[in-house]
PDB file of N, CA and C in Angstrom:
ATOM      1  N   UNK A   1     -26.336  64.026  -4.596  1.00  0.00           N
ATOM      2  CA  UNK A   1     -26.766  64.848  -5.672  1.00  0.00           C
ATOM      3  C   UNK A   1     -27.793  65.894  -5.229  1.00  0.00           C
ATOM      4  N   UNK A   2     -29.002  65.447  -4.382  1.00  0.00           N
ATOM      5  CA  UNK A   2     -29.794  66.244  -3.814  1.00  0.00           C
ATOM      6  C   UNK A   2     -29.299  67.171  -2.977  1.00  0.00           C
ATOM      7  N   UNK A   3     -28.114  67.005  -2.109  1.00  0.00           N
ATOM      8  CA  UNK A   3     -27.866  68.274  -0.980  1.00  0.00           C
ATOM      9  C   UNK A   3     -26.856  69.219  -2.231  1.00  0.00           C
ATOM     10  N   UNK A   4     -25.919  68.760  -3.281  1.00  0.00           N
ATOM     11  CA  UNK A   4     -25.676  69.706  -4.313  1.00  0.00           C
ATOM     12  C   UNK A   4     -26.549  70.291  -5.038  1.00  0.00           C
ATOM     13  N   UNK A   5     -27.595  69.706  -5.818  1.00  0.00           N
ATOM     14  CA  UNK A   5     -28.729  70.734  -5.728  1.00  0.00           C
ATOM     15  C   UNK A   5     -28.926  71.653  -5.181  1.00  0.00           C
ATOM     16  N   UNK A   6     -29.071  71.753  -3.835  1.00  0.00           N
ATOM     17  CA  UNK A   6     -29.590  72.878  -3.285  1.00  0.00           C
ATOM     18  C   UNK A   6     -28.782  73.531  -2.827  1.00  0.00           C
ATOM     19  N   UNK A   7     -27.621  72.882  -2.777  1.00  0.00           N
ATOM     20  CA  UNK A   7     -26.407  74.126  -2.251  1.00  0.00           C
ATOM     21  C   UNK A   7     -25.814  74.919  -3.517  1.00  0.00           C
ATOM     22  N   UNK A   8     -26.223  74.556  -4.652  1.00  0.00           N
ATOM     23  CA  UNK A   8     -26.033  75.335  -5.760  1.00  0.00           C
ATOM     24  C   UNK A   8     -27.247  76.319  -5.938  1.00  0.00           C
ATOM     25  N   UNK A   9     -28.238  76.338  -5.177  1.00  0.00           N
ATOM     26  CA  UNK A   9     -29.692  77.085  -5.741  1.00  0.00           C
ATOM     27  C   UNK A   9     -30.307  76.031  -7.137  1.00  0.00           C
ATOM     28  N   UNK A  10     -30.422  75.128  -7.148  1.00  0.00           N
ATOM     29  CA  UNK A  10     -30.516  74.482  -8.554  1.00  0.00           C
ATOM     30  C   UNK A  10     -32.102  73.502  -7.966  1.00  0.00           C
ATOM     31  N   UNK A  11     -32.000  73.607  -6.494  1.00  0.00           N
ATOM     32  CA  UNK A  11     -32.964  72.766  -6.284  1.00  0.00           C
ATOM     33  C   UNK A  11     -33.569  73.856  -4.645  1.00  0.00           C
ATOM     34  N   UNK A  12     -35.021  73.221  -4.306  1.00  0.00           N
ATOM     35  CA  UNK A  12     -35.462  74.281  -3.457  1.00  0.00           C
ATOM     36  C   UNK A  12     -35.860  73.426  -2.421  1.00  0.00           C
ATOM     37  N   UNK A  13     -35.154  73.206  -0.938  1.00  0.00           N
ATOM     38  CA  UNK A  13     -34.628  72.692  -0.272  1.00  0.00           C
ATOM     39  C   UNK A  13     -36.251  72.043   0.587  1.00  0.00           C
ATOM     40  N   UNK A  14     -37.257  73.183   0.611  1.00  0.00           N
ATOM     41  CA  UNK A  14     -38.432  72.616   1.021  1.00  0.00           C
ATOM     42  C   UNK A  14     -39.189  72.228   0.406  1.00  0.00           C
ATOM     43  N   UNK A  15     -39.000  71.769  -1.502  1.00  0.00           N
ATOM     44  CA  UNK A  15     -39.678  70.881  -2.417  1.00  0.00           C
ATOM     45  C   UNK A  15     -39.149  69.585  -3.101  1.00  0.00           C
ATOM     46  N   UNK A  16     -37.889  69.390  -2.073  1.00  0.00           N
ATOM     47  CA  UNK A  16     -37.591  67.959  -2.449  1.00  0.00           C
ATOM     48  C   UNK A  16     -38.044  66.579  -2.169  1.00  0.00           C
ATOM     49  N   UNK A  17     -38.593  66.275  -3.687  1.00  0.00           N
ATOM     50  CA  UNK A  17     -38.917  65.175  -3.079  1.00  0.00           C
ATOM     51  C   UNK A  17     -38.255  64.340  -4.050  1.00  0.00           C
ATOM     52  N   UNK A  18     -39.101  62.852  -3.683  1.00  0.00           N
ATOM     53  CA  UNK A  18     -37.913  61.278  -4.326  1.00  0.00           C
ATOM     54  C   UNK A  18     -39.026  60.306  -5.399  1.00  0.00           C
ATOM     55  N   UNK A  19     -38.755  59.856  -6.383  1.00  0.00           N
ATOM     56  CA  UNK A  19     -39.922  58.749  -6.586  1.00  0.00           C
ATOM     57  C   UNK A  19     -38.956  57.681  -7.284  1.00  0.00           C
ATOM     58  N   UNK A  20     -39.672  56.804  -7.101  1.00  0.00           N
ATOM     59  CA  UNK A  20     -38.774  55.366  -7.976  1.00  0.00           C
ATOM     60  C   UNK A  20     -39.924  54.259  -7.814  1.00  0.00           C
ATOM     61  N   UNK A  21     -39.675  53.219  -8.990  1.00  0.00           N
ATOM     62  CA  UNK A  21     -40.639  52.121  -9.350  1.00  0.00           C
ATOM     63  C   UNK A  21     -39.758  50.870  -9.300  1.00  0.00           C
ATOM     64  N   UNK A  22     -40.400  49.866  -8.521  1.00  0.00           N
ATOM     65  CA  UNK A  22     -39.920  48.729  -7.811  1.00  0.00           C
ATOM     66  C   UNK A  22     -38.616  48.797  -6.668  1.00  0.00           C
ATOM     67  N   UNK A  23     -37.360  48.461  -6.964  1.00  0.00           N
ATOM     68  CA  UNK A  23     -36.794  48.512  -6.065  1.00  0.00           C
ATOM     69  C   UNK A  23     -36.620  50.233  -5.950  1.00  0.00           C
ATOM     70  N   UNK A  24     -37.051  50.868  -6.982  1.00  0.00           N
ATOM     71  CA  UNK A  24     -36.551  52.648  -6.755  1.00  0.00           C
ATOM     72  C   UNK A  24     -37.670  52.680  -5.809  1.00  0.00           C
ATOM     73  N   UNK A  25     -38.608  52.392  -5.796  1.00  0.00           N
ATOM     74  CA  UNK A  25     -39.894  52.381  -4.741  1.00  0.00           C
ATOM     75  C   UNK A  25     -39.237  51.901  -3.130  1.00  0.00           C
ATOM     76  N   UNK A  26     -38.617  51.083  -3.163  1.00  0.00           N
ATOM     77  CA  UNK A  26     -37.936  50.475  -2.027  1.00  0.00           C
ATOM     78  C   UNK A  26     -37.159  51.746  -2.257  1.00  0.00           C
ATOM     79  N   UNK A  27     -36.148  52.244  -2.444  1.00  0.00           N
ATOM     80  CA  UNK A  27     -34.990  53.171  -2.283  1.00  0.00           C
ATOM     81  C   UNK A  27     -35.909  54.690  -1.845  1.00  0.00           C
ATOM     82  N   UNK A  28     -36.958  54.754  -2.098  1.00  0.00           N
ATOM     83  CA  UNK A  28     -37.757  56.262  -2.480  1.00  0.00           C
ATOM     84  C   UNK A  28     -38.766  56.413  -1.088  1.00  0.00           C
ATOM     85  N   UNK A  29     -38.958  55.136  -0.801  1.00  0.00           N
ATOM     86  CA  UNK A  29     -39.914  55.205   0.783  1.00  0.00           C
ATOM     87  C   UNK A  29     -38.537  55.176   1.641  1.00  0.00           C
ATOM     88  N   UNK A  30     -38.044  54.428   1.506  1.00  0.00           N
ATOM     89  CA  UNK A  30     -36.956  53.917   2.767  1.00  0.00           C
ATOM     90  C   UNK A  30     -36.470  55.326   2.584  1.00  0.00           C
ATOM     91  N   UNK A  31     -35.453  56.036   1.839  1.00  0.00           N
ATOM     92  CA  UNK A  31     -34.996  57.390   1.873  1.00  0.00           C
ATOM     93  C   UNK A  31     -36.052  58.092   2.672  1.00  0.00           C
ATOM     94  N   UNK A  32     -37.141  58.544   2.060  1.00  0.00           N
ATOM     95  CA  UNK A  32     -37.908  59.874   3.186  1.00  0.00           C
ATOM     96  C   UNK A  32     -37.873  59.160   4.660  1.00  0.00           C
ATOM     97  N   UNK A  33     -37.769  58.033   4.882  1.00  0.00           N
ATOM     98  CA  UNK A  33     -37.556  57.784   6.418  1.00  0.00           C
ATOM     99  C   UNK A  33     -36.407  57.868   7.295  1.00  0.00           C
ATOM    100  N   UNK A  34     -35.084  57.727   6.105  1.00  0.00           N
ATOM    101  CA  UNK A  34     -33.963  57.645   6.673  1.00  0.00           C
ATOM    102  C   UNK A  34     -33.340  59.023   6.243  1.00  0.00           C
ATOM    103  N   UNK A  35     -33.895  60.155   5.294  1.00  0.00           N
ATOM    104  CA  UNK A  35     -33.431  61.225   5.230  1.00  0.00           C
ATOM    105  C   UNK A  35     -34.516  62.371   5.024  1.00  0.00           C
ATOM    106  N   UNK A  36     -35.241  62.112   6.755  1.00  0.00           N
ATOM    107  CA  UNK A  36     -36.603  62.891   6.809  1.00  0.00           C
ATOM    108  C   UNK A  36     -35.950  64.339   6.772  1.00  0.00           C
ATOM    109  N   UNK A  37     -35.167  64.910   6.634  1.00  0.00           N
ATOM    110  CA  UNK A  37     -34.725  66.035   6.764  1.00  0.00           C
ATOM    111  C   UNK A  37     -34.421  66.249   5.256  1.00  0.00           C
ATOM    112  N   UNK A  38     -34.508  65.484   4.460  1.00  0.00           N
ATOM    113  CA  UNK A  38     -34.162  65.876   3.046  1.00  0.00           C
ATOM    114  C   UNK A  38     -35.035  66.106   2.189  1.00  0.00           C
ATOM    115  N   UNK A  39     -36.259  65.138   2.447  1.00  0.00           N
ATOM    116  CA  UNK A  39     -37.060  65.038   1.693  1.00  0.00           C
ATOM    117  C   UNK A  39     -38.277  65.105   2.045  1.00  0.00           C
ATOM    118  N   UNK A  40     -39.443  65.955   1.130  1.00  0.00           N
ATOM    119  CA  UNK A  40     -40.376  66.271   1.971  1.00  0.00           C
ATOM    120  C   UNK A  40     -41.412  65.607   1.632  1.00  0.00           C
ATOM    121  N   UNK A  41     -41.282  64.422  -0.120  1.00  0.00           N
ATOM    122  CA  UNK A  41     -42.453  63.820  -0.518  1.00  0.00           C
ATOM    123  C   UNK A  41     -41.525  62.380  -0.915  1.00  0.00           C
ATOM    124  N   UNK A  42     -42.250  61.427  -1.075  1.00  0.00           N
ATOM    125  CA  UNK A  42     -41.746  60.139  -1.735  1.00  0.00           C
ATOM    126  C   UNK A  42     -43.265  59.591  -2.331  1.00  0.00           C
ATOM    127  N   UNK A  43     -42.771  59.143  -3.661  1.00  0.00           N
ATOM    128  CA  UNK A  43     -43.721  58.339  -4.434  1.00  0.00           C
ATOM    129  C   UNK A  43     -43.134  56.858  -5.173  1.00  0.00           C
ATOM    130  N   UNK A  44     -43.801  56.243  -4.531  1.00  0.00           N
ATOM    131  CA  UNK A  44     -43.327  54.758  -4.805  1.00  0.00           C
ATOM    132  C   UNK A  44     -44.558  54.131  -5.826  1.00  0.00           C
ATOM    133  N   UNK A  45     -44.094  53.522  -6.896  1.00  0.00           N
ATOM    134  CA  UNK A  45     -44.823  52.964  -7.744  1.00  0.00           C
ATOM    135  C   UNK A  45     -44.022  51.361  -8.003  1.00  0.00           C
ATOM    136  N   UNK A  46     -45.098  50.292  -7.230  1.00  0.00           N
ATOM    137  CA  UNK A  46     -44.814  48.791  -6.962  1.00  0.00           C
ATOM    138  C   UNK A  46     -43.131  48.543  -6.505  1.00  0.00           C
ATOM    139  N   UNK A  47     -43.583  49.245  -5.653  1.00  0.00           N
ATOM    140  CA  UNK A  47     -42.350  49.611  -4.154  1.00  0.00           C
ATOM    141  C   UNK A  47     -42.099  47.945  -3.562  1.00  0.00           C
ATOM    142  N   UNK A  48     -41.248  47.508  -3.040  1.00  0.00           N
ATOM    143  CA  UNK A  48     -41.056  46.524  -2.452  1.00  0.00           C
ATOM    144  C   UNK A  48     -40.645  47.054  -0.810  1.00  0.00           C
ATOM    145  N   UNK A  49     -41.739  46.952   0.294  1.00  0.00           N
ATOM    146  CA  UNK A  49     -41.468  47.333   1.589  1.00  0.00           C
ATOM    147  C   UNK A  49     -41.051  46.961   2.507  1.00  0.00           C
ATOM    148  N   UNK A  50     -41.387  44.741   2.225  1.00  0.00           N
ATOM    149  CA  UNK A  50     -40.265  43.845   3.640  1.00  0.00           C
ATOM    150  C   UNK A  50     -39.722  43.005   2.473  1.00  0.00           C
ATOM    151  N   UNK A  51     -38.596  43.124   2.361  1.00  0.00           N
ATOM    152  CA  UNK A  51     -37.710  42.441   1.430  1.00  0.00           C
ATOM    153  C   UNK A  51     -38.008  40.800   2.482  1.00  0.00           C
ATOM    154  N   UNK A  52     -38.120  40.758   3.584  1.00  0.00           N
ATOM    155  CA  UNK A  52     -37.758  39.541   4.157  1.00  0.00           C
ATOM    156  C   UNK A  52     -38.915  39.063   3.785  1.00  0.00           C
ATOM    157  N   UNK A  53     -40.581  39.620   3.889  1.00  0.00           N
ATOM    158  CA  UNK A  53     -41.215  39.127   3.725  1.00  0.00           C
ATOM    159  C   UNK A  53     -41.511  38.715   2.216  1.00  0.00           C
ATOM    160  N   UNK A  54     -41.196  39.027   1.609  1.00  0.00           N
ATOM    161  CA  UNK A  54     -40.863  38.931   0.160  1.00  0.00           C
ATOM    162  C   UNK A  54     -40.846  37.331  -0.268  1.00  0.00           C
ATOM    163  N   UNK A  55     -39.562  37.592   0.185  1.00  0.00           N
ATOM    164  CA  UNK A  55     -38.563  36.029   0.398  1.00  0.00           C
ATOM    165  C   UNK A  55     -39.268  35.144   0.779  1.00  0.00           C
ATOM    166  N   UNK A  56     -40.322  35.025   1.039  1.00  0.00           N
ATOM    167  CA  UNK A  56     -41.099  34.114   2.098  1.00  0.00           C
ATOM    168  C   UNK A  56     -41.637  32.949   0.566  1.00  0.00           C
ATOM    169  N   UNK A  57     -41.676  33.773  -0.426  1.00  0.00           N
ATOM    170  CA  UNK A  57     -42.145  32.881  -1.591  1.00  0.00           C
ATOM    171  C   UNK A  57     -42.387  31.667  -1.929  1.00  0.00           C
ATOM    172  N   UNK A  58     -43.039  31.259  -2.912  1.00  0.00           N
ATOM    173  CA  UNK A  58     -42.423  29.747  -2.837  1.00  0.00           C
ATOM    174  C   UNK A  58     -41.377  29.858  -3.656  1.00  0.00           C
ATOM    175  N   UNK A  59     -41.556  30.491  -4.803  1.00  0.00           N
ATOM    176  CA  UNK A  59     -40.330  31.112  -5.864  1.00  0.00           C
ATOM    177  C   UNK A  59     -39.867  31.917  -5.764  1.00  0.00           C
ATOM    178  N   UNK A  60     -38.437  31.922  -4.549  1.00  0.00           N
ATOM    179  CA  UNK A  60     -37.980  33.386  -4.925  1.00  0.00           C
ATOM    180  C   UNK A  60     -37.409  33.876  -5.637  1.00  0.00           C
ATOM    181  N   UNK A  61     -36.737  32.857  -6.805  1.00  0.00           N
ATOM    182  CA  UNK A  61     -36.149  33.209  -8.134  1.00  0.00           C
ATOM    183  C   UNK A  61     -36.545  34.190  -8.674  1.00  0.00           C
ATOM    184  N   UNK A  62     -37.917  34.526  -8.704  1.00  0.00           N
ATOM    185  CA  UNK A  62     -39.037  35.440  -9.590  1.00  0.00           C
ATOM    186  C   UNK A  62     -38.437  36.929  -9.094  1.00  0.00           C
ATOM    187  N   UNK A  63     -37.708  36.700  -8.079  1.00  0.00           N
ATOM    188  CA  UNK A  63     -37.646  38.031  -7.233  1.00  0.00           C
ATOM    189  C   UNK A  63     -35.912  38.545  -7.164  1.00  0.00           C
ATOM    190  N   UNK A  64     -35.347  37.289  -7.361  1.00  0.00           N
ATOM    191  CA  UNK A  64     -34.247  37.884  -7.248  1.00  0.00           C
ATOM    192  C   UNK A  64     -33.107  37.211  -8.316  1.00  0.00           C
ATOM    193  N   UNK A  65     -32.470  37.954  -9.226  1.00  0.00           N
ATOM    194  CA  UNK A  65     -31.981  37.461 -10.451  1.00  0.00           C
ATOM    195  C   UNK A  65     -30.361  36.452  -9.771  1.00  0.00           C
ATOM    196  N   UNK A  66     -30.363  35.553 -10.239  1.00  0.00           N
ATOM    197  CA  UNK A  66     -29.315  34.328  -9.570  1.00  0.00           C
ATOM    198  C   UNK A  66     -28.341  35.342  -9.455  1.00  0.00           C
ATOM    199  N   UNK A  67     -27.468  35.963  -9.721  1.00  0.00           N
ATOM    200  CA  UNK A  67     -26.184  36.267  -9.908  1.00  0.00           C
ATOM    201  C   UNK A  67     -26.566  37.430  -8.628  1.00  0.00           C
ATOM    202  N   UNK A  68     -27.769  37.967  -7.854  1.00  0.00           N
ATOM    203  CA  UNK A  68     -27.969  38.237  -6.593  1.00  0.00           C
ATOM    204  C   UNK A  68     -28.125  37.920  -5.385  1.00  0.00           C
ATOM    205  N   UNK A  69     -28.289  36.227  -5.418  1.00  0.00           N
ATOM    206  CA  UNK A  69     -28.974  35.620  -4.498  1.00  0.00           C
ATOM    207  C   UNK A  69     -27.459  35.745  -3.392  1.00  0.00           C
ATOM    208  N   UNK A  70     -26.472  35.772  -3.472  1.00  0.00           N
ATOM    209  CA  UNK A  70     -25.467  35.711  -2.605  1.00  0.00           C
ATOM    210  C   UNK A  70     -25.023  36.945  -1.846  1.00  0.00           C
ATOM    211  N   UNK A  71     -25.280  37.834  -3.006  1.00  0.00           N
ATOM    212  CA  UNK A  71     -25.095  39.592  -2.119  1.00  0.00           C
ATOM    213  C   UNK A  71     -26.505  39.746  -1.096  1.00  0.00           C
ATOM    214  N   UNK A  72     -27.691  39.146  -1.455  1.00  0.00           N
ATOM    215  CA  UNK A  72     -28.597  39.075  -1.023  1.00  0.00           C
ATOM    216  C   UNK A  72     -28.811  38.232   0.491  1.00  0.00           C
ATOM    217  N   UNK A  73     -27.940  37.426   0.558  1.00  0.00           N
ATOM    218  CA  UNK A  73     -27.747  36.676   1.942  1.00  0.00           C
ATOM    219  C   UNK A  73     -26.812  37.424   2.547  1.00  0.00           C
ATOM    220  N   UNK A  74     -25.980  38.144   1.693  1.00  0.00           N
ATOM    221  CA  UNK A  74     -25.338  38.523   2.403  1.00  0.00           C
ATOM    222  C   UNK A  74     -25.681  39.831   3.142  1.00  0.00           C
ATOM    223  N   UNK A  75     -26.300  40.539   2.407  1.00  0.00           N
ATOM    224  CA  UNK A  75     -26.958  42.036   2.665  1.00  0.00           C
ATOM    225  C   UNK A  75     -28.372  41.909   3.703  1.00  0.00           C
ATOM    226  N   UNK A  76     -29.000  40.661   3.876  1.00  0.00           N
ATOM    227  CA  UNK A  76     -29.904  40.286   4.963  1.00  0.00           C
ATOM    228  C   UNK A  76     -30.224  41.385   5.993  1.00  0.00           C
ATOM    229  N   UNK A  77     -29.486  40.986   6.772  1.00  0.00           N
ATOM    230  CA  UNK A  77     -29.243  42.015   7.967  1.00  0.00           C
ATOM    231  C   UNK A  77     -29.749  43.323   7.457  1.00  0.00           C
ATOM    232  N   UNK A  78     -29.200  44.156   6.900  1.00  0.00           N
ATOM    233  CA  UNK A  78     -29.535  45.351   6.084  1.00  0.00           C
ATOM    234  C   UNK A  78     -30.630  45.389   5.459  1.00  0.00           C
ATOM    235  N   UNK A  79     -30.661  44.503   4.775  1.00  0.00           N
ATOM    236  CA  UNK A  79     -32.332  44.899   4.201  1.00  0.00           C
ATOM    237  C   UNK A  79     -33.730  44.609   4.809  1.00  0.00           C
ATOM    238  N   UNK A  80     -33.285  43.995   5.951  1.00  0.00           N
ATOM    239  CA  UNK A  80     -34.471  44.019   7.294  1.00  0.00           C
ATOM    240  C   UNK A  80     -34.648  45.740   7.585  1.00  0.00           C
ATOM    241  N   UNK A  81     -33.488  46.173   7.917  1.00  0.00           N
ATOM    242  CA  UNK A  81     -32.846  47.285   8.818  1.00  0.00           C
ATOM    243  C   UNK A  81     -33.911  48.415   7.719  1.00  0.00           C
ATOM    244  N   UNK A  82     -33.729  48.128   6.772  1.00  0.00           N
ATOM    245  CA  UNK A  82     -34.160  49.316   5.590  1.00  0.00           C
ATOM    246  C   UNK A  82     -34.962  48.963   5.137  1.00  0.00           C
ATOM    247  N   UNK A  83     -35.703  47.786   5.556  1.00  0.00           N
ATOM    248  CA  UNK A  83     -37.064  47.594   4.707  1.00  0.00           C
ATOM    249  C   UNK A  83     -37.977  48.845   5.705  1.00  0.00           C
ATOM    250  N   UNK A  84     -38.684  49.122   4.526  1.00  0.00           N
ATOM    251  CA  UNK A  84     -40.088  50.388   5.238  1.00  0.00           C
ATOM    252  C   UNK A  84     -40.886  49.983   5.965  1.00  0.00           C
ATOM    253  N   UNK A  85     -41.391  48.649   6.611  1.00  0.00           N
ATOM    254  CA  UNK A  85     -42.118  48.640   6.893  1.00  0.00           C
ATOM    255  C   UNK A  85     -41.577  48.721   8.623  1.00  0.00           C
ATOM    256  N   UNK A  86     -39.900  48.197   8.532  1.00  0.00           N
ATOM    257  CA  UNK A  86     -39.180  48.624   9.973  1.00  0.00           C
ATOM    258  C   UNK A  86     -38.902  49.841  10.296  1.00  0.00           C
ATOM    259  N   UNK A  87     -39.401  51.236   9.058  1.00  0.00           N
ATOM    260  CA  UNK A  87     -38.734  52.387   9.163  1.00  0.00           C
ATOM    261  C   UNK A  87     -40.527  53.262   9.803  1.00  0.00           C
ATOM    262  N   UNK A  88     -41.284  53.024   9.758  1.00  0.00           N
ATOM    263  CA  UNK A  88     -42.654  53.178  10.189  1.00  0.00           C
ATOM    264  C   UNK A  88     -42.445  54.412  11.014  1.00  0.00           C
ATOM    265  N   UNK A  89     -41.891  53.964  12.374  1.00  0.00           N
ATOM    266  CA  UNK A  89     -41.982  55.015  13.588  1.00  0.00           C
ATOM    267  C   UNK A  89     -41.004  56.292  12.957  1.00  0.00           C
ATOM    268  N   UNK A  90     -40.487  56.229  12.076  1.00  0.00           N
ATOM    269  CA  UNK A  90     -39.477  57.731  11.596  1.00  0.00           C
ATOM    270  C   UNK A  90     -40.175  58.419  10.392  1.00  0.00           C
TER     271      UNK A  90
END
């Protein structure tokens, strides 16, 4: 949606930025790291940054709604990969 933006003139290519709250916070940091060329600001409001460390809970129910917990084992791998706090050096 963002690179149509700006290839329409609808958006101005050196004031894009991203924000999202909780997991949009996770989606809104991790993006400016993984699309430093897109975006020039991110604002995260109660961002989630190591999903693994997360998990570490005693309850991780609180964190992840049942009918996720399986895409969630399964998506592991990946959400190490894209947690922000592994995206640091970019």
């Amino acid at each position: 949606g963002v690179r149509w933006a700006i290839k329409e003139g609808k958006a101005d290519a050196s004031k894009v930025a991203i924000m999202g709250a909780s997991f949009g916070g996770y989606v809104s940091t991790a993006s400016l790291a993984l699309e430093k060329d897109l975006y020039k600001c991110s604002v995260s409001f109660a961002g989630v940054y190591d999903w693994p460390e997360m998990q570490k809970s005693d309850d991780k129910s609180k964190y992840i709604a049942p009918w996720l917990k399986e895409s969630y084992i399964l998506a592991y791998d990946a959400l190490v990969a894209y947690s922000p706090t592994n995206l640091v050096d970019k």
